[in-house]
Every structure is written in structure tokens, then in C-alpha cells.
N, C-alpha and C. Protein backbone atom coordinates (compact mmCIF):
# COMPACT_ATOMS: atom_id res chain seq x y z
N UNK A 1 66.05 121.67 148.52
CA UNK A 1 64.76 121.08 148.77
C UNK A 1 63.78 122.19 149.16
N UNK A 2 62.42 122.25 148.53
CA UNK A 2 61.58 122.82 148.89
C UNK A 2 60.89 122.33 150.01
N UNK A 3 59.98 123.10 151.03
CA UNK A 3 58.85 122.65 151.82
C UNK A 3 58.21 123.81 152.23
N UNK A 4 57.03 123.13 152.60
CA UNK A 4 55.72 124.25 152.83
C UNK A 4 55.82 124.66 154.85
N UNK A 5 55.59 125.85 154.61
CA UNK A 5 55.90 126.27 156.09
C UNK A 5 54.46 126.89 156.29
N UNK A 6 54.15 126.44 157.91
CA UNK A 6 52.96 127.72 158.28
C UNK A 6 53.90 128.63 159.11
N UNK A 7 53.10 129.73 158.57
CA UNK A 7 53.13 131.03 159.80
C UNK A 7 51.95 131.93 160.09
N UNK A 8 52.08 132.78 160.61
CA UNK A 8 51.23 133.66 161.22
C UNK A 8 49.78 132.92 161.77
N UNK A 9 50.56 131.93 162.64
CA UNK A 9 49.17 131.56 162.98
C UNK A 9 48.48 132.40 163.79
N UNK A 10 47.45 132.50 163.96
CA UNK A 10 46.77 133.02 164.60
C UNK A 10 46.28 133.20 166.15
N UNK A 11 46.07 132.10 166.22
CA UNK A 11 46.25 132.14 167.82
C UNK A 11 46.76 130.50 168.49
N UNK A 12 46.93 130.77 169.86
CA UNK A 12 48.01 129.89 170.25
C UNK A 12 47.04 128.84 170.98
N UNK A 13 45.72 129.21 170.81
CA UNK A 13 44.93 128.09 171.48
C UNK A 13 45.00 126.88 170.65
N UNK A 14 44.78 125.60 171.43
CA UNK A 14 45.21 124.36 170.70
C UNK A 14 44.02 123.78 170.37
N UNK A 15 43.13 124.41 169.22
CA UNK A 15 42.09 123.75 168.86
C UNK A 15 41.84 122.10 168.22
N UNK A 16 43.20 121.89 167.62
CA UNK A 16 43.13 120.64 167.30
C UNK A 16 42.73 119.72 168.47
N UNK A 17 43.47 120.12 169.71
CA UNK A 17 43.49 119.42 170.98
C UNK A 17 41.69 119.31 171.20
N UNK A 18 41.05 120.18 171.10
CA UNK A 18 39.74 120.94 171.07
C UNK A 18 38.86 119.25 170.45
N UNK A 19 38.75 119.42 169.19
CA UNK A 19 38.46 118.93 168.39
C UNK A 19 38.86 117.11 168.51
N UNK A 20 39.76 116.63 169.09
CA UNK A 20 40.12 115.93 169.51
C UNK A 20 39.59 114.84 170.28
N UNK A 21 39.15 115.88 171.46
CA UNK A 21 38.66 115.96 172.74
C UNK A 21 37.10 115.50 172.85
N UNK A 22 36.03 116.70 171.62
CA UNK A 22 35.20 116.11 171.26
C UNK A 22 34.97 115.10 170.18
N UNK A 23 35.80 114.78 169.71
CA UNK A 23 35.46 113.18 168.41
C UNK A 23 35.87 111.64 169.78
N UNK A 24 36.58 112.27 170.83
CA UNK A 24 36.74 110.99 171.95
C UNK A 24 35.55 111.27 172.30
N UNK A 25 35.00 111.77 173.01
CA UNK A 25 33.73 111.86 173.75
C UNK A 25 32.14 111.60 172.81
N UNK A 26 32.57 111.72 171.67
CA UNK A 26 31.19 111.48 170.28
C UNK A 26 31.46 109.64 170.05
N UNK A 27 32.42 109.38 170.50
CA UNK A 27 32.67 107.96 170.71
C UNK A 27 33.73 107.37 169.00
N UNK A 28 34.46 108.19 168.46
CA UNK A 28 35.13 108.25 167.57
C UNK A 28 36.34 107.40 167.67
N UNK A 29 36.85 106.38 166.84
CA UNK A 29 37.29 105.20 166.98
C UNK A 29 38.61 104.88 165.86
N UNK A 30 37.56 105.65 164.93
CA UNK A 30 38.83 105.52 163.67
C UNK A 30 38.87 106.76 162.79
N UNK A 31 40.05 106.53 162.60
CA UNK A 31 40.59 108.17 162.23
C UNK A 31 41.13 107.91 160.83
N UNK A 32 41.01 108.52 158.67
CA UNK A 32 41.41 108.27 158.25
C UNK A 32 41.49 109.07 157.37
N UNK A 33 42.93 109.40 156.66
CA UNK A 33 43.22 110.50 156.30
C UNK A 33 44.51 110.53 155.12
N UNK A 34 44.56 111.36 154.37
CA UNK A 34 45.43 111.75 153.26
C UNK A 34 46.41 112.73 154.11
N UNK A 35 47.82 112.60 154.26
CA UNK A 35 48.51 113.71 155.05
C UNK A 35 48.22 114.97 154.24
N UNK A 36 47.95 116.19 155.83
CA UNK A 36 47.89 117.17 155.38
C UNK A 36 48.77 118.03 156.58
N UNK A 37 49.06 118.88 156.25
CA UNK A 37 49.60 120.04 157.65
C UNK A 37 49.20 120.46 158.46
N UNK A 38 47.67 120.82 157.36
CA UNK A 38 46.86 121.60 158.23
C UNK A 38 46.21 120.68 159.67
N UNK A 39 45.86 119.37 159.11
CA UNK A 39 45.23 118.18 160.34
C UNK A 39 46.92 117.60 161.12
N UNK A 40 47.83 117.79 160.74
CA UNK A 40 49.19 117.10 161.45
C UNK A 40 48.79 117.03 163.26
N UNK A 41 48.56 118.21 163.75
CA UNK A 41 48.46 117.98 165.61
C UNK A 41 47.07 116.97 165.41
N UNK A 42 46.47 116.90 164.92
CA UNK A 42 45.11 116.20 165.22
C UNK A 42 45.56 114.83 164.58
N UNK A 43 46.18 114.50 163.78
CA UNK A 43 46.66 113.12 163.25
C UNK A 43 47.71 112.98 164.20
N UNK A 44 48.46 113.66 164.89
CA UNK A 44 49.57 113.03 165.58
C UNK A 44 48.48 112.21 166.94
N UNK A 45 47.37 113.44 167.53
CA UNK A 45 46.80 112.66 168.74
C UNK A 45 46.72 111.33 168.44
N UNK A 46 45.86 111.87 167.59
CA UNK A 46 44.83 110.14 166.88
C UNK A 46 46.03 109.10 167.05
N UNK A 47 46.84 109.00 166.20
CA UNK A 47 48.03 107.92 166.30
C UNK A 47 48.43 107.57 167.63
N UNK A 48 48.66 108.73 168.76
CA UNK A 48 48.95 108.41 169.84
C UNK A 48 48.07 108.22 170.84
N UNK A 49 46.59 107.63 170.61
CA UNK A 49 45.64 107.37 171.26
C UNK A 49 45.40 105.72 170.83
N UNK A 50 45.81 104.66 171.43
CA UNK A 50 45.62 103.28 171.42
C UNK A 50 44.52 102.65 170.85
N UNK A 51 43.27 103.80 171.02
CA UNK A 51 41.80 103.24 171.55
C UNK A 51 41.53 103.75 169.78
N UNK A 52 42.39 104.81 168.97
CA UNK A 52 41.88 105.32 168.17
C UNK A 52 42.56 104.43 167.05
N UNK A 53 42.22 103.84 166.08
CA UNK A 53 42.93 103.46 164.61
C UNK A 53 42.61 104.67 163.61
N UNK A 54 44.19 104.37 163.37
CA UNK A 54 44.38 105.63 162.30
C UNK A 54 44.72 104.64 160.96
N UNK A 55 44.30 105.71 160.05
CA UNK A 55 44.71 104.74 158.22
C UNK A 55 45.27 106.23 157.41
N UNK A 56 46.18 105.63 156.88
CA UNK A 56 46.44 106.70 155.81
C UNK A 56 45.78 106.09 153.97
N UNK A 57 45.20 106.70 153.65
CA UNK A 57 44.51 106.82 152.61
C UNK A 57 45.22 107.42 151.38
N UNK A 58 45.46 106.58 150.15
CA UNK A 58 46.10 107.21 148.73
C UNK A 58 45.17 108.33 148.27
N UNK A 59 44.61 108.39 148.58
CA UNK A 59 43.26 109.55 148.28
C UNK A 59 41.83 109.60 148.88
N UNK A 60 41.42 110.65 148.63
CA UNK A 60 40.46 110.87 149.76
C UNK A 60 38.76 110.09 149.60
N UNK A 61 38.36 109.96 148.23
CA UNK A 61 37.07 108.58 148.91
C UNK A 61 37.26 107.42 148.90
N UNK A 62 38.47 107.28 149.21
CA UNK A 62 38.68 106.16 149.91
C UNK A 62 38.37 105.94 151.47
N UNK A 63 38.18 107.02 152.14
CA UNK A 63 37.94 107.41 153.33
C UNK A 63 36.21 107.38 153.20
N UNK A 64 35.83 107.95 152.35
CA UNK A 64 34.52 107.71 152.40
C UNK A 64 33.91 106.27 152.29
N UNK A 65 34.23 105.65 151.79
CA UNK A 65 34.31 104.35 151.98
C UNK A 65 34.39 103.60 153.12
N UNK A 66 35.75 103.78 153.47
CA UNK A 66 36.11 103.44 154.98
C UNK A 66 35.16 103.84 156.32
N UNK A 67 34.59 105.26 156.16
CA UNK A 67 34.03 105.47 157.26
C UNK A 67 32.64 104.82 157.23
N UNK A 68 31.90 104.39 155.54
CA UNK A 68 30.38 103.55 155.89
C UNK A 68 31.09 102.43 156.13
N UNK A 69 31.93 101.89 156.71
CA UNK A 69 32.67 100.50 156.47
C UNK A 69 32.57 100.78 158.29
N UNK A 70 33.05 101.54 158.39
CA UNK A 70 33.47 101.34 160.07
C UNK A 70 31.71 101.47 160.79
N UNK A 71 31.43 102.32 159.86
CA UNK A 71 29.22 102.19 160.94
C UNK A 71 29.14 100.92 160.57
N UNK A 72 29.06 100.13 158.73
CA UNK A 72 28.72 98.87 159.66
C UNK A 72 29.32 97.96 160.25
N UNK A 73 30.12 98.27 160.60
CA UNK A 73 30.81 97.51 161.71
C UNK A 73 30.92 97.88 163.21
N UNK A 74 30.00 98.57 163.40
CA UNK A 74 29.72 99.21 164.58
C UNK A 74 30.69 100.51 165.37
N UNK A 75 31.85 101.24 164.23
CA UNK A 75 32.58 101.63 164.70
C UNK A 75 31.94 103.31 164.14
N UNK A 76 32.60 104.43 164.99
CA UNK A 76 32.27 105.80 164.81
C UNK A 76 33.69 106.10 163.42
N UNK A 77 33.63 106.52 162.55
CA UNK A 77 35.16 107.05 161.53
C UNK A 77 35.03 108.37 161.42
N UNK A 78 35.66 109.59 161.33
CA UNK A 78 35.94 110.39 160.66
C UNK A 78 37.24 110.54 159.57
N UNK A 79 36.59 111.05 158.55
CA UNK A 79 37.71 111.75 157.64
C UNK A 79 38.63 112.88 157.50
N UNK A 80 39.73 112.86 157.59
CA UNK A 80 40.46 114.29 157.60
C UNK A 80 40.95 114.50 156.24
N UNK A 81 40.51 115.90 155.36
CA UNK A 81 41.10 115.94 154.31
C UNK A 81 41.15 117.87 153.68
N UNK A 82 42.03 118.11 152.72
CA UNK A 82 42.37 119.11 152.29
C UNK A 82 41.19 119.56 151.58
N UNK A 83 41.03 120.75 151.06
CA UNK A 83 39.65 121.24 150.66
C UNK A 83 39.84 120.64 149.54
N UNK A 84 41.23 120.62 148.60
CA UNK A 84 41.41 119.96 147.10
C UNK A 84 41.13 118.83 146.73
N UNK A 85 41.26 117.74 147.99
CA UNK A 85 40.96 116.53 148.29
C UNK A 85 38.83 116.27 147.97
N UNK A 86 38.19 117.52 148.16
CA UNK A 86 36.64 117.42 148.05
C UNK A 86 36.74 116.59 146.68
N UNK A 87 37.35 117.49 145.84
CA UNK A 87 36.79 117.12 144.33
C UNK A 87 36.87 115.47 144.25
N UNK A 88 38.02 114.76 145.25
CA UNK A 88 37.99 114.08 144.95
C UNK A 88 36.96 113.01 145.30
N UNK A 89 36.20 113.48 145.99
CA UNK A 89 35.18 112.33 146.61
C UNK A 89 33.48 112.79 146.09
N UNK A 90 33.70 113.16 145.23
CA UNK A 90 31.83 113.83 144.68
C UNK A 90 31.28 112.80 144.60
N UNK A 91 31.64 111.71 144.12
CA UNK A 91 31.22 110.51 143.34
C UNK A 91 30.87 109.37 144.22
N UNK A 92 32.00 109.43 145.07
CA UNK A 92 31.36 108.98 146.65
C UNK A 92 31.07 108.87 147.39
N UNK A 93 30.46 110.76 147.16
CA UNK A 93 29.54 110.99 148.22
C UNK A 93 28.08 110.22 148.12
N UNK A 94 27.76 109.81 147.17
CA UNK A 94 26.46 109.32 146.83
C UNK A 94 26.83 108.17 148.20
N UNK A 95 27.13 107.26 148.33
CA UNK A 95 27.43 106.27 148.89
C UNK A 95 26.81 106.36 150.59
N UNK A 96 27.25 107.18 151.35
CA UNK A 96 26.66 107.74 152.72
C UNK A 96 24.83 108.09 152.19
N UNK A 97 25.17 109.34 151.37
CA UNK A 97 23.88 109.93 151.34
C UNK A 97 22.48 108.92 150.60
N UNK A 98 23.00 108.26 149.39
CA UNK A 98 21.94 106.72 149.20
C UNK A 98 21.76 105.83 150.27
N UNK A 99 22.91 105.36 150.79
CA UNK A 99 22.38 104.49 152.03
C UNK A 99 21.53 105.15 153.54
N UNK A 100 21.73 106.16 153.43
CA UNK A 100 21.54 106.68 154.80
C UNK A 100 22.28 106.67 156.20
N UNK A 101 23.83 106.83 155.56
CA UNK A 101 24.73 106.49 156.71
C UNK A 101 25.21 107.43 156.91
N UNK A 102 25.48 107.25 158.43
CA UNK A 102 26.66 108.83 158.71
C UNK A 102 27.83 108.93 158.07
N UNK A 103 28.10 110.09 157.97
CA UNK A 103 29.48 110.67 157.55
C UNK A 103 29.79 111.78 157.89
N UNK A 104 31.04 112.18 158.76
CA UNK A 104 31.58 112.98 158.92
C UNK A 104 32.88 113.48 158.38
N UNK A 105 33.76 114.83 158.61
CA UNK A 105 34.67 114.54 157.55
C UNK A 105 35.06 116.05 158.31
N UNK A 106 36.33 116.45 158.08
CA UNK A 106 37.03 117.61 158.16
C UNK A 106 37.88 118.20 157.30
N UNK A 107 37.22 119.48 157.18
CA UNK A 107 37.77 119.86 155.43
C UNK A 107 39.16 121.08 156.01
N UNK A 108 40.14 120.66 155.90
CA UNK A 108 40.73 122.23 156.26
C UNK A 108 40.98 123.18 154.60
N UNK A 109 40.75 124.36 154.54
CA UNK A 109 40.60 125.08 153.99
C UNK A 109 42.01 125.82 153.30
N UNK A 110 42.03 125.62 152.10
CA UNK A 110 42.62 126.19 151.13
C UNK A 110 42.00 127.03 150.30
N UNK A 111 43.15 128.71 149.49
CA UNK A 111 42.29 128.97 148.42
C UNK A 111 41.57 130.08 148.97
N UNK A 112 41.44 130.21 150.41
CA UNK A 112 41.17 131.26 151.09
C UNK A 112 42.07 132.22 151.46
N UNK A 113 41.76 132.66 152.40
CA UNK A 113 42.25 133.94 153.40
C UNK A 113 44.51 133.69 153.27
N UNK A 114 45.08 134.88 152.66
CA UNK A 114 46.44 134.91 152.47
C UNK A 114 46.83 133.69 151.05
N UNK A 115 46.58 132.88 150.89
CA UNK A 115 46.63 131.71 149.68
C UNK A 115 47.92 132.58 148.64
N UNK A 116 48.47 131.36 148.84
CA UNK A 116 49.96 132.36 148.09
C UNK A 116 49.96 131.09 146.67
N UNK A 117 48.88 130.14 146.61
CA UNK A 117 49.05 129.27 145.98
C UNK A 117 47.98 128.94 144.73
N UNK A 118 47.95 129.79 143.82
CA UNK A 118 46.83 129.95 142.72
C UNK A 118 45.92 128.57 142.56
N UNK A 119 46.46 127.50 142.64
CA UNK A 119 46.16 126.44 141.69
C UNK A 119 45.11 125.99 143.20
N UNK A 120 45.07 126.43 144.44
CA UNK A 120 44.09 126.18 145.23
C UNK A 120 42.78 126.91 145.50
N UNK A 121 43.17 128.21 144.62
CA UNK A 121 41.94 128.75 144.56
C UNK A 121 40.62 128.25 144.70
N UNK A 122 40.81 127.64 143.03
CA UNK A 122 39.32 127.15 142.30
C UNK A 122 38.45 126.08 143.36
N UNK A 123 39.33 125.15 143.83
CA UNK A 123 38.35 124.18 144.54
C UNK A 123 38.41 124.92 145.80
N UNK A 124 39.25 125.55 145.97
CA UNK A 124 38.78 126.67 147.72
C UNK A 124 37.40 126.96 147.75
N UNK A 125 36.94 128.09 146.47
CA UNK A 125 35.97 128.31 145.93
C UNK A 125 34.69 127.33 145.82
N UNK A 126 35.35 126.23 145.33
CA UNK A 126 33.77 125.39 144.89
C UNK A 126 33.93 124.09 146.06
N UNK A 127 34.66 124.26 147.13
CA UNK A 127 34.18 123.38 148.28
C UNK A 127 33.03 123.57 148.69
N UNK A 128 32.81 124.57 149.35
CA UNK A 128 30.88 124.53 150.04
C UNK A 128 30.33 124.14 148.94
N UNK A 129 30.07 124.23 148.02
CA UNK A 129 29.11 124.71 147.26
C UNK A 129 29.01 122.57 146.72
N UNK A 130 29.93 122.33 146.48
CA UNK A 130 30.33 120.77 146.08
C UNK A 130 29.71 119.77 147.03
N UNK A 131 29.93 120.15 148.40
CA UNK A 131 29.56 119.17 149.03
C UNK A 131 28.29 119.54 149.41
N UNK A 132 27.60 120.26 149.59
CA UNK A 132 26.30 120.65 149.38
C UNK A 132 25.68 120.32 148.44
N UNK A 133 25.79 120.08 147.19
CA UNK A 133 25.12 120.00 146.04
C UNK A 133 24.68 117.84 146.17
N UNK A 134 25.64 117.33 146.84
CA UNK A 134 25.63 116.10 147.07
C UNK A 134 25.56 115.82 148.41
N UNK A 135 24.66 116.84 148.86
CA UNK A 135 23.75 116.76 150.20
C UNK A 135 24.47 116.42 151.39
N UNK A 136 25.36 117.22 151.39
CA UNK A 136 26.48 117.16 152.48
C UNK A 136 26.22 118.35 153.43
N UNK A 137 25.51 118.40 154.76
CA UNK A 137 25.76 119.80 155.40
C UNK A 137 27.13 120.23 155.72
N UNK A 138 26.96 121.30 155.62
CA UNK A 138 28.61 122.13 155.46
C UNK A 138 28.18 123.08 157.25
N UNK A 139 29.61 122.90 157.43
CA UNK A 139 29.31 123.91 159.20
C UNK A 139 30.84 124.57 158.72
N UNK A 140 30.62 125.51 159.52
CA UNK A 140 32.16 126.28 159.07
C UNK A 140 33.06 126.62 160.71
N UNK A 141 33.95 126.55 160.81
CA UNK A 141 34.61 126.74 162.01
C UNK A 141 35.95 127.96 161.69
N UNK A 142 35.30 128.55 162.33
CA UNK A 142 35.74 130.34 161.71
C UNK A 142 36.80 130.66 163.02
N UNK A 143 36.53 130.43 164.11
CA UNK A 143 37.10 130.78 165.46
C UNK A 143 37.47 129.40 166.90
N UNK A 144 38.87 129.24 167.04
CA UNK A 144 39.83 128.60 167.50
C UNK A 144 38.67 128.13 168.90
N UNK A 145 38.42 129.42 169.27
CA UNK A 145 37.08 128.97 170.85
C UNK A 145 36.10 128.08 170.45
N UNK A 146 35.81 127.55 169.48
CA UNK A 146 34.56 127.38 168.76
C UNK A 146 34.75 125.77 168.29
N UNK A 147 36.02 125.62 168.48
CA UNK A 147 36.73 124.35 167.68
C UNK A 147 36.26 122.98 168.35
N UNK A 148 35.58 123.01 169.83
CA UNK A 148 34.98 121.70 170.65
C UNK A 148 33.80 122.21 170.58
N UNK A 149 32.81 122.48 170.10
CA UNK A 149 31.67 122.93 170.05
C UNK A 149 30.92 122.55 168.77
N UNK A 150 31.66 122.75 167.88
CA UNK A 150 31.31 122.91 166.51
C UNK A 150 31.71 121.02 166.12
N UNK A 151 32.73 120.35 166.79
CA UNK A 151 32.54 119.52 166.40
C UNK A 151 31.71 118.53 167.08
N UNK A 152 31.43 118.66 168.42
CA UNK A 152 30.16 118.37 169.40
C UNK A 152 28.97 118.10 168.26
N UNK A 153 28.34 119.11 167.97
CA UNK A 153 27.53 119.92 167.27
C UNK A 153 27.66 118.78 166.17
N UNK A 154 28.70 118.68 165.55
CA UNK A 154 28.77 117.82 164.04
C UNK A 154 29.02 116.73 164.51
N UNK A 155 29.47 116.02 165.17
CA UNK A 155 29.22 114.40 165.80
C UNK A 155 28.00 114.09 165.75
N UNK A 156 26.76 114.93 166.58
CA UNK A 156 25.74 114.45 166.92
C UNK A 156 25.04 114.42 165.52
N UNK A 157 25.08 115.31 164.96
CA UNK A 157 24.29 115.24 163.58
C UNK A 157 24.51 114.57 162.92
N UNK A 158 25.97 114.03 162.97
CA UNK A 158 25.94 112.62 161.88
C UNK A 158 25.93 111.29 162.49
N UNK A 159 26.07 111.36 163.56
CA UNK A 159 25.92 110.09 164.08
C UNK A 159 24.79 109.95 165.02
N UNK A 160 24.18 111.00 165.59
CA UNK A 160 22.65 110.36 165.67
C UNK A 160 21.74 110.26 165.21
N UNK A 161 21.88 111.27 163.60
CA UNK A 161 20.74 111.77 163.13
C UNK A 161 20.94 111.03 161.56
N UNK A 162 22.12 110.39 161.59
CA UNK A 162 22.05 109.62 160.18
C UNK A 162 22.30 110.96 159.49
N UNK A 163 23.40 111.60 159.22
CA UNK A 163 23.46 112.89 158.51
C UNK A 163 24.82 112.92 157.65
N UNK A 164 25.19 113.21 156.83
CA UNK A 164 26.60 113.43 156.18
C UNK A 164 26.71 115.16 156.61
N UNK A 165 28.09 115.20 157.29
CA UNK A 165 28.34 116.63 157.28
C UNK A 165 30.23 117.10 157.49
N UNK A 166 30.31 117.87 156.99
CA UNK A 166 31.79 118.13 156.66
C UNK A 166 31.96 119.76 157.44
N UNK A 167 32.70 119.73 157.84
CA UNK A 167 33.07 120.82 159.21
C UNK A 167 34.54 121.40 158.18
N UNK A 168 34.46 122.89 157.50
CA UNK A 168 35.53 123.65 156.97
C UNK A 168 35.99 124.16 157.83
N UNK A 169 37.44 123.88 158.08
CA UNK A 169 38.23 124.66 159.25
C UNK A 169 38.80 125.48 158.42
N UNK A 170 38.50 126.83 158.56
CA UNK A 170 38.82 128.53 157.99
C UNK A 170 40.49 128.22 157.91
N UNK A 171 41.08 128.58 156.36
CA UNK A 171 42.55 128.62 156.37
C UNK A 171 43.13 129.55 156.85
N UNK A 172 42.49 130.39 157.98
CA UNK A 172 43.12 131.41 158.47
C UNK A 172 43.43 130.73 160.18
N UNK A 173 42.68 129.71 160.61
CA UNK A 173 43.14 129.20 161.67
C UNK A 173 44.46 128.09 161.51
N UNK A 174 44.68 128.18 160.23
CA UNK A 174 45.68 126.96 160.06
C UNK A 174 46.89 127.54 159.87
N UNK A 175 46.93 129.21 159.02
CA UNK A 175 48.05 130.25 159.18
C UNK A 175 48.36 130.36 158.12
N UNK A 176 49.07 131.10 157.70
CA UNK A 176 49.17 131.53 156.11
C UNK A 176 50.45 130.66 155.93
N UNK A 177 50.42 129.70 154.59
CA UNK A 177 51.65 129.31 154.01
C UNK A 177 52.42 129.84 153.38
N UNK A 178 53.65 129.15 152.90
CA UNK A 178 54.56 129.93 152.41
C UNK A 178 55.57 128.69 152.08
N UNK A 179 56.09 128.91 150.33
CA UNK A 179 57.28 127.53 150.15
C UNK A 179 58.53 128.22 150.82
N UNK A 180 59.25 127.73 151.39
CA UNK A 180 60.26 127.98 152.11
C UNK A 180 62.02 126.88 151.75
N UNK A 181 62.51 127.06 151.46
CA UNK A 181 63.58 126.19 150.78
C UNK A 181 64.48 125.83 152.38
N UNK A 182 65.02 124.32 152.75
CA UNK A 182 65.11 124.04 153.55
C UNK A 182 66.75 123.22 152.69
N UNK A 183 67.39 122.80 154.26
CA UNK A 183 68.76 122.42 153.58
C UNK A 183 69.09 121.38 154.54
């Protein structure tokens, strides 16, 4: 059996915890997501927070969906998804950005920094540039200290300001992968 391993992470601060911390305090309610590795500590909180509903999603705008579903219903959603996962929601990004609803979303980053995995390149590459083009502000989270700040920062903008914005967590805070054969 194959499986994907991180290593060399980078540092031992627990930014997910970070990040966490501020989507409770931005008043964040529902949590919904395509499994990824890179979001695993931040999907495990969510699940183990009562107050938070978590959904697992067959693909990712389906989440976009879900989260104008949870504003009108008075609830805060974020999305957790892989950078490869962007391509999949172009089409529904219109949906937030025509209505004028918030959307938030967390992109962790593939295709970048160590990428032992060719076929993640290309959309590594054309993430910013994708969700921008369908009027998505892009914030980038480059440094582990930075990880409750930056999403502070991106709560308020989409949820007070009526904003779509997607927060790239740098694949160098998530650690370089590697297939690793397991038994």
C-alpha cells in the first residue's frame, strides 16, 4: 500500500490551532470540506467542537454552495480545500460574487515550494491568479506566527464587508510530501 507522508515540517507552532481559534471568535459555525492532510489538525478541531458542524463534501463547489446556504440561514461557513480542488469551483464562484455574499475558504497549497508531485504543479501555478480573475481576494499566509491574524483579518472581510476571499496557506508550512509505502 501506498500513502502520502509529511515531513520536514517546518515549525512546531500549532497554527492550525491558530486559525481555529480565530474562525471561533469570527463566530464560525460550519466547517466544510473535501479531506485533505494538509487541513487534517484543523478538521479534527472542527469535528471535536460541538458548537461547530462539520460536512464532508464529494468535491469542492459544493462547499461553495453550502457556505451561501449557511449566510442565509444565518450561519458563518468556511471552506477547506486543496489548491487542485480551485479549478474545481470557478463556475461557482460566480454564485457568492453575483449575489453579494460572503465567502471564505482555505486554500492549502500545492505545486509549490519541494512538490515532488508534477501533476500539481499547473493548478499550484494558476490558483491566485483563478480565484482572482472571479473576484476572489487572495491573502497569502506565508508564516506559522501569522496564522491567527491573517485569518482575523479574512473573517472580517468576508463577513462584514460582504467579500469573497480565500486565504493560501504556503505548502511550505504544511511540509514537504513524499509517497511512502506502508505495510
Amino acid at each position: 500500500m501506498v500513502d502520502l507522508a509529511t515531513t520536514d515540517n517546518v515549525t512546531s507552532r500549532d497554527w492550525p490551532l491558530d486559525i481555529y481559534k480565530a474562525l471561533k471568535a469570527a463566530g464560525v459555525s460550519q466547517v466544510c470540506y473535501v479531506p485533505d492532510a494538509g487541513h487534517s489538525r484543523l478538521i479534527h478541531l472542527s469535528h471535536g467542537d460541538s458548537a461547530i458542524k462539520t460536512t464532508v463534501l464529494t468535491t469542492e463547489e459544493e462547499g461553495v454552495a453550502l457556505c451561501a446556504g449557511a449566510w442565509l440561514g444565518g450561519n458563518r461557513a468556511v471552506l477547506l480545500m486543496q489548491s487542485s480542488g480551485v479549478g474545481n469551483c470557478v463556475n461557482m464562484l460566480s454564485l457568492p460574487a453575483s449575489c453579494r455574499l460572503p465567502f471564505l475558504t482555505f486554500v492549502t497549497m500545492r505545486g509549490e515550494w519541494a512538490e515532488f508531485n508534477p501533476w500539481q504543479v499547473p493548478m499550484g501555478k494558476a490558483t491566485p491568479e483563478a480565484l482572482e480573475i472571479m473576484g476572489v481576494t487572495v491573502l497569502r499566509l506565508e508564516r506559522p506566527e501569522d496564522a491567527e491574524e491573517v485569518t482575523s483579518a479574512a473573517a472580517s472581510l468576508a463577513f462584514d464587508s460582504d467579500q469573497q476571499i480565500a486565504v493560501l496557506i504556503s505548502q511550505r508550512m504544511i511540509g514537504r510530501k513524499k509517497w511512502t509505502e506502508t505495510k
